[in-house]
C-alpha atoms as a PDB file:
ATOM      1  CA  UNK A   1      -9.459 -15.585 -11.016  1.00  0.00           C
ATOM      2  CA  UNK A   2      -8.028 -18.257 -13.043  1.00  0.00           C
ATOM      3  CA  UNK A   3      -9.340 -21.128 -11.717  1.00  0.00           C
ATOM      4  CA  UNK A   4     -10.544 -22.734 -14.923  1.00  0.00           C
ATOM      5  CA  UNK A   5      -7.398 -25.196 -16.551  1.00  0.00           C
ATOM      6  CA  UNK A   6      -8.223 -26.559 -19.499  1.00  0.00           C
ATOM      7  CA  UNK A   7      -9.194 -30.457 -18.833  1.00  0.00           C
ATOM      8  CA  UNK A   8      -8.072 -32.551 -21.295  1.00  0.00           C
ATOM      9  CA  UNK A   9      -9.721 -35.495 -19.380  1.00  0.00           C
ATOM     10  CA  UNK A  10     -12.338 -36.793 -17.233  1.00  0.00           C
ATOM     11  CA  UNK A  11      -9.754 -38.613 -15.317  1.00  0.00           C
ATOM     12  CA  UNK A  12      -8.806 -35.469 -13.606  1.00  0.00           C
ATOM     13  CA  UNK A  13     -12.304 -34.775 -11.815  1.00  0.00           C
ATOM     14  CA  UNK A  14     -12.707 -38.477 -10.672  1.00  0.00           C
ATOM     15  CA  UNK A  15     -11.478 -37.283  -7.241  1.00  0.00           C
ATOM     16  CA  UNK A  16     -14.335 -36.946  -4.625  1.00  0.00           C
ATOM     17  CA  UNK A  17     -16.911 -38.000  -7.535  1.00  0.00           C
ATOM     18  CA  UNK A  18     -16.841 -34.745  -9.443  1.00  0.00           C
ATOM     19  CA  UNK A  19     -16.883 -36.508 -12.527  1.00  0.00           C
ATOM     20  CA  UNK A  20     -19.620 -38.553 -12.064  1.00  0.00           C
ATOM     21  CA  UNK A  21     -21.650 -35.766 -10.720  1.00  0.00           C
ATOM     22  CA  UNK A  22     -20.462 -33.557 -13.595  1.00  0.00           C
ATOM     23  CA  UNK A  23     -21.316 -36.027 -16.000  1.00  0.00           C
ATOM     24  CA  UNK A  24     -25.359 -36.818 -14.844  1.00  0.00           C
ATOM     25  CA  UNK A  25     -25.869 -33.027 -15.281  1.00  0.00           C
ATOM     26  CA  UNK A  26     -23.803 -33.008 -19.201  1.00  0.00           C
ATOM     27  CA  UNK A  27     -26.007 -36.001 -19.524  1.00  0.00           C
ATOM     28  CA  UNK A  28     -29.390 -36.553 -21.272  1.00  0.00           C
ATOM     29  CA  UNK A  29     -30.822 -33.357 -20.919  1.00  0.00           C
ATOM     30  CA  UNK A  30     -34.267 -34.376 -19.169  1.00  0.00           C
ATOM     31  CA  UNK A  31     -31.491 -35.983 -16.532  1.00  0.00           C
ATOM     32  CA  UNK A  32     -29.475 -32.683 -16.342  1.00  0.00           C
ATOM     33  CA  UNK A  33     -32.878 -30.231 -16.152  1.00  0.00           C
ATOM     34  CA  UNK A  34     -34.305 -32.151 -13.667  1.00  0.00           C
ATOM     35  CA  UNK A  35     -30.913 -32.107 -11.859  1.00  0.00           C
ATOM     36  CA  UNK A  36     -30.149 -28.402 -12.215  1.00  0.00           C
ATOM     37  CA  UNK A  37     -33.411 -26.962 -12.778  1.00  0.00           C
ATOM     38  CA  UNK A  38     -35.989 -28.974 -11.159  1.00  0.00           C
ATOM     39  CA  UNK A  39     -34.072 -30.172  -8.272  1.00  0.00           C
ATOM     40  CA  UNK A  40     -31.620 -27.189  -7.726  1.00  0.00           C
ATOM     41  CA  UNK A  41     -28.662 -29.691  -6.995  1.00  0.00           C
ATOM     42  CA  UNK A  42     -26.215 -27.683  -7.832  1.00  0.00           C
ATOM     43  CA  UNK A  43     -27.085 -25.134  -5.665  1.00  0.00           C
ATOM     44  CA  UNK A  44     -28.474 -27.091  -2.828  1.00  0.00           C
ATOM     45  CA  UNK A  45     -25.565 -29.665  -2.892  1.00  0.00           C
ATOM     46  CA  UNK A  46     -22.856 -29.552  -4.924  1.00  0.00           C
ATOM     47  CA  UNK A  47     -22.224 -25.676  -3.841  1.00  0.00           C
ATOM     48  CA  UNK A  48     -22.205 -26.180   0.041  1.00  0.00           C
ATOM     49  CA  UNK A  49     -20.375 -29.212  -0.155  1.00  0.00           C
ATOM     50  CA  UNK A  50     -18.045 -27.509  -2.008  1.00  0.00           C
ATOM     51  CA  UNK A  51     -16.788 -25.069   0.130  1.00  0.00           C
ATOM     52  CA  UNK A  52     -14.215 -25.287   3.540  1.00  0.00           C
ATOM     53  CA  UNK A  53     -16.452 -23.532   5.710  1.00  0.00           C
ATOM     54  CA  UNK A  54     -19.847 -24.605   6.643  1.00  0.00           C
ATOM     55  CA  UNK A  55     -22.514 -22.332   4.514  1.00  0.00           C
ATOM     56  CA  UNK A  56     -24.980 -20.114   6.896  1.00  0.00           C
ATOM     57  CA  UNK A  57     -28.678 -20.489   5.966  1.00  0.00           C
ATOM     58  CA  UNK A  58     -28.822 -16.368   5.260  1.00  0.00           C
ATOM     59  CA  UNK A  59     -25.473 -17.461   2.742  1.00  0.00           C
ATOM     60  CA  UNK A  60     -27.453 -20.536   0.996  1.00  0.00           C
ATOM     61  CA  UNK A  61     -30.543 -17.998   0.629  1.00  0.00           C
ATOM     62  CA  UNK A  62     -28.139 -15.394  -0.780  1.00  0.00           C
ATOM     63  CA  UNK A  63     -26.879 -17.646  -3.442  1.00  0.00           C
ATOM     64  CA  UNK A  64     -30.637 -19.277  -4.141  1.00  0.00           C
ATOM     65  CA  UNK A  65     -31.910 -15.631  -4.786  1.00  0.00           C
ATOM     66  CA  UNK A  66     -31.350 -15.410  -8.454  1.00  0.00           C
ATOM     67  CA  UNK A  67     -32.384 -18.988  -8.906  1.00  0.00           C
ATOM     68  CA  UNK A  68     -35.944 -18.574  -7.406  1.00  0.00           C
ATOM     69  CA  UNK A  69     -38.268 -19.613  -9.845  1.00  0.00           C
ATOM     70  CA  UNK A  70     -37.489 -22.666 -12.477  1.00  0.00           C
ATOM     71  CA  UNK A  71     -37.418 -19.551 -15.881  1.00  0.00           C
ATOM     72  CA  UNK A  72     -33.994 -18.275 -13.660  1.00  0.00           C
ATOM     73  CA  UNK A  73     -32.495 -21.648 -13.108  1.00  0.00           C
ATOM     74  CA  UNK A  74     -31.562 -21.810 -17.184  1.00  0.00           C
ATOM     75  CA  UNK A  75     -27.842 -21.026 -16.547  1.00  0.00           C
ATOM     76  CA  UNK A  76     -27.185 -23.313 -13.987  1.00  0.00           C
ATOM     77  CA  UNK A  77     -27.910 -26.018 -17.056  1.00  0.00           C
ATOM     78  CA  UNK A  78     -25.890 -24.452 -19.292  1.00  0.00           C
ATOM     79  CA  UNK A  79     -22.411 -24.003 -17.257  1.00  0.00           C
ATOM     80  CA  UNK A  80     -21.982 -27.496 -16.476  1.00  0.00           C
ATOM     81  CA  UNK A  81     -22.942 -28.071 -20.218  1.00  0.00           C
ATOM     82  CA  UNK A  82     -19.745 -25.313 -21.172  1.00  0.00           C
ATOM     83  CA  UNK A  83     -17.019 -26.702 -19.182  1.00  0.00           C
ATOM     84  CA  UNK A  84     -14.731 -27.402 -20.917  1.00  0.00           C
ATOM     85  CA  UNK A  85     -13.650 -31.542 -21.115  1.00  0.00           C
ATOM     86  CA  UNK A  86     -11.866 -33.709 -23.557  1.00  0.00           C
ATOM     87  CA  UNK A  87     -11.741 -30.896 -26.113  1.00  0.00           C
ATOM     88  CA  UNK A  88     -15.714 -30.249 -25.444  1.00  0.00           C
ATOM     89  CA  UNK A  89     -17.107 -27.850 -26.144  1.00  0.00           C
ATOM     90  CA  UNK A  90     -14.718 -26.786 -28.619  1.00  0.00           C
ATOM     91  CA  UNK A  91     -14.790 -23.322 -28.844  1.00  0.00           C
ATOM     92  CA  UNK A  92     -14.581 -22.914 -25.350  1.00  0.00           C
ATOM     93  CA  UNK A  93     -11.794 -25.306 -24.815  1.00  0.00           C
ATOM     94  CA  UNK A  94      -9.917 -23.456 -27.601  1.00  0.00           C
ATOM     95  CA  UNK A  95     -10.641 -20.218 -25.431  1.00  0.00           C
ATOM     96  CA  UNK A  96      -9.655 -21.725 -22.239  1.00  0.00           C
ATOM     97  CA  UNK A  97      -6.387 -23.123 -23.811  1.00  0.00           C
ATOM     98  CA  UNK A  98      -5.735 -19.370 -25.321  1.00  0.00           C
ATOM     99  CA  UNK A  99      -6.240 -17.749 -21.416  1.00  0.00           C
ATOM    100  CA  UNK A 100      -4.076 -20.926 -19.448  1.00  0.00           C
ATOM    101  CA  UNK A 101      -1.360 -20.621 -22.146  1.00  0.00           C
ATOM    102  CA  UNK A 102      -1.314 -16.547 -21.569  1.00  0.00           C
ATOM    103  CA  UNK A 103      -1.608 -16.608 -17.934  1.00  0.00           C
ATOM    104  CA  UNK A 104       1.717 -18.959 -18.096  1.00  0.00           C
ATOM    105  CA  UNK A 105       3.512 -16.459 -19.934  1.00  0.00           C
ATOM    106  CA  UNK A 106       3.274 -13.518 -18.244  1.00  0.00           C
ATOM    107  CA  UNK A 107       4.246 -12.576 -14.920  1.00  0.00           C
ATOM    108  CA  UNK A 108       1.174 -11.427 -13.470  1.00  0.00           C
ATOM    109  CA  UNK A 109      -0.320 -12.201  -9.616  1.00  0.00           C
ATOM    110  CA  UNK A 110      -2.073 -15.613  -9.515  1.00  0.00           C
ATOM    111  CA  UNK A 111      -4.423 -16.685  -7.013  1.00  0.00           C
ATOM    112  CA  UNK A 112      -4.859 -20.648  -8.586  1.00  0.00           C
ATOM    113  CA  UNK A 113      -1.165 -21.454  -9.349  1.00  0.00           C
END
């Protein structure tokens, strides 16, 4: 799915307070692990209010499975820490850039745009 546009700005998550959000977990980094890894926010916010429908408990449990103890929760650090923002990080901006440009191009079926 292509639902990852480069961002050349934080101006374009202010809506809703996805920047702000976004920006505690880039943060410090004992801010962001106690955030993401500690405190599961992502998961146990951010992700259900996320959403349109209403997640079920057995759905929320499904998506805290891998997650279970705080040596699995490493990635949700990382991805908000790879997304890519004002040209950061760079390689993955460049990469992102690469894929939006491409998908523009060619006449494929698009689920985002």
């Amino acid at each position: 799915m292509e639902l990852l546009p480069p961002m050349p700005s934080w101006d374009i998550l202010d809506k809703g307070g996805a920047a702000d959000t976004l920006q505690a977990f880039r943060g410090p980094p004992e801010v962001g692990r106690k955030l993401l890894i500690e405190e599961i926010v992502f998961i146990e916010k951010v992700l259900p209010g996320s959403v349109v429908r209403t997640l079920t408990e057995r759905g929320m449990e499904h998506h805290r499975a891998p997650y279970l103890k705080a040596a699995e929760r490493e990635p949700l650090y990382r991805w908000p820490n790879e997304v890519p923002i004002e040209r950061n990080p760079a390689d993955v901006y460049a990469i992102v850039e690469k894929y939006h440009a491409w998908l523009l191009e060619n006449d494929i079926q698009k689920l985002f745009f």
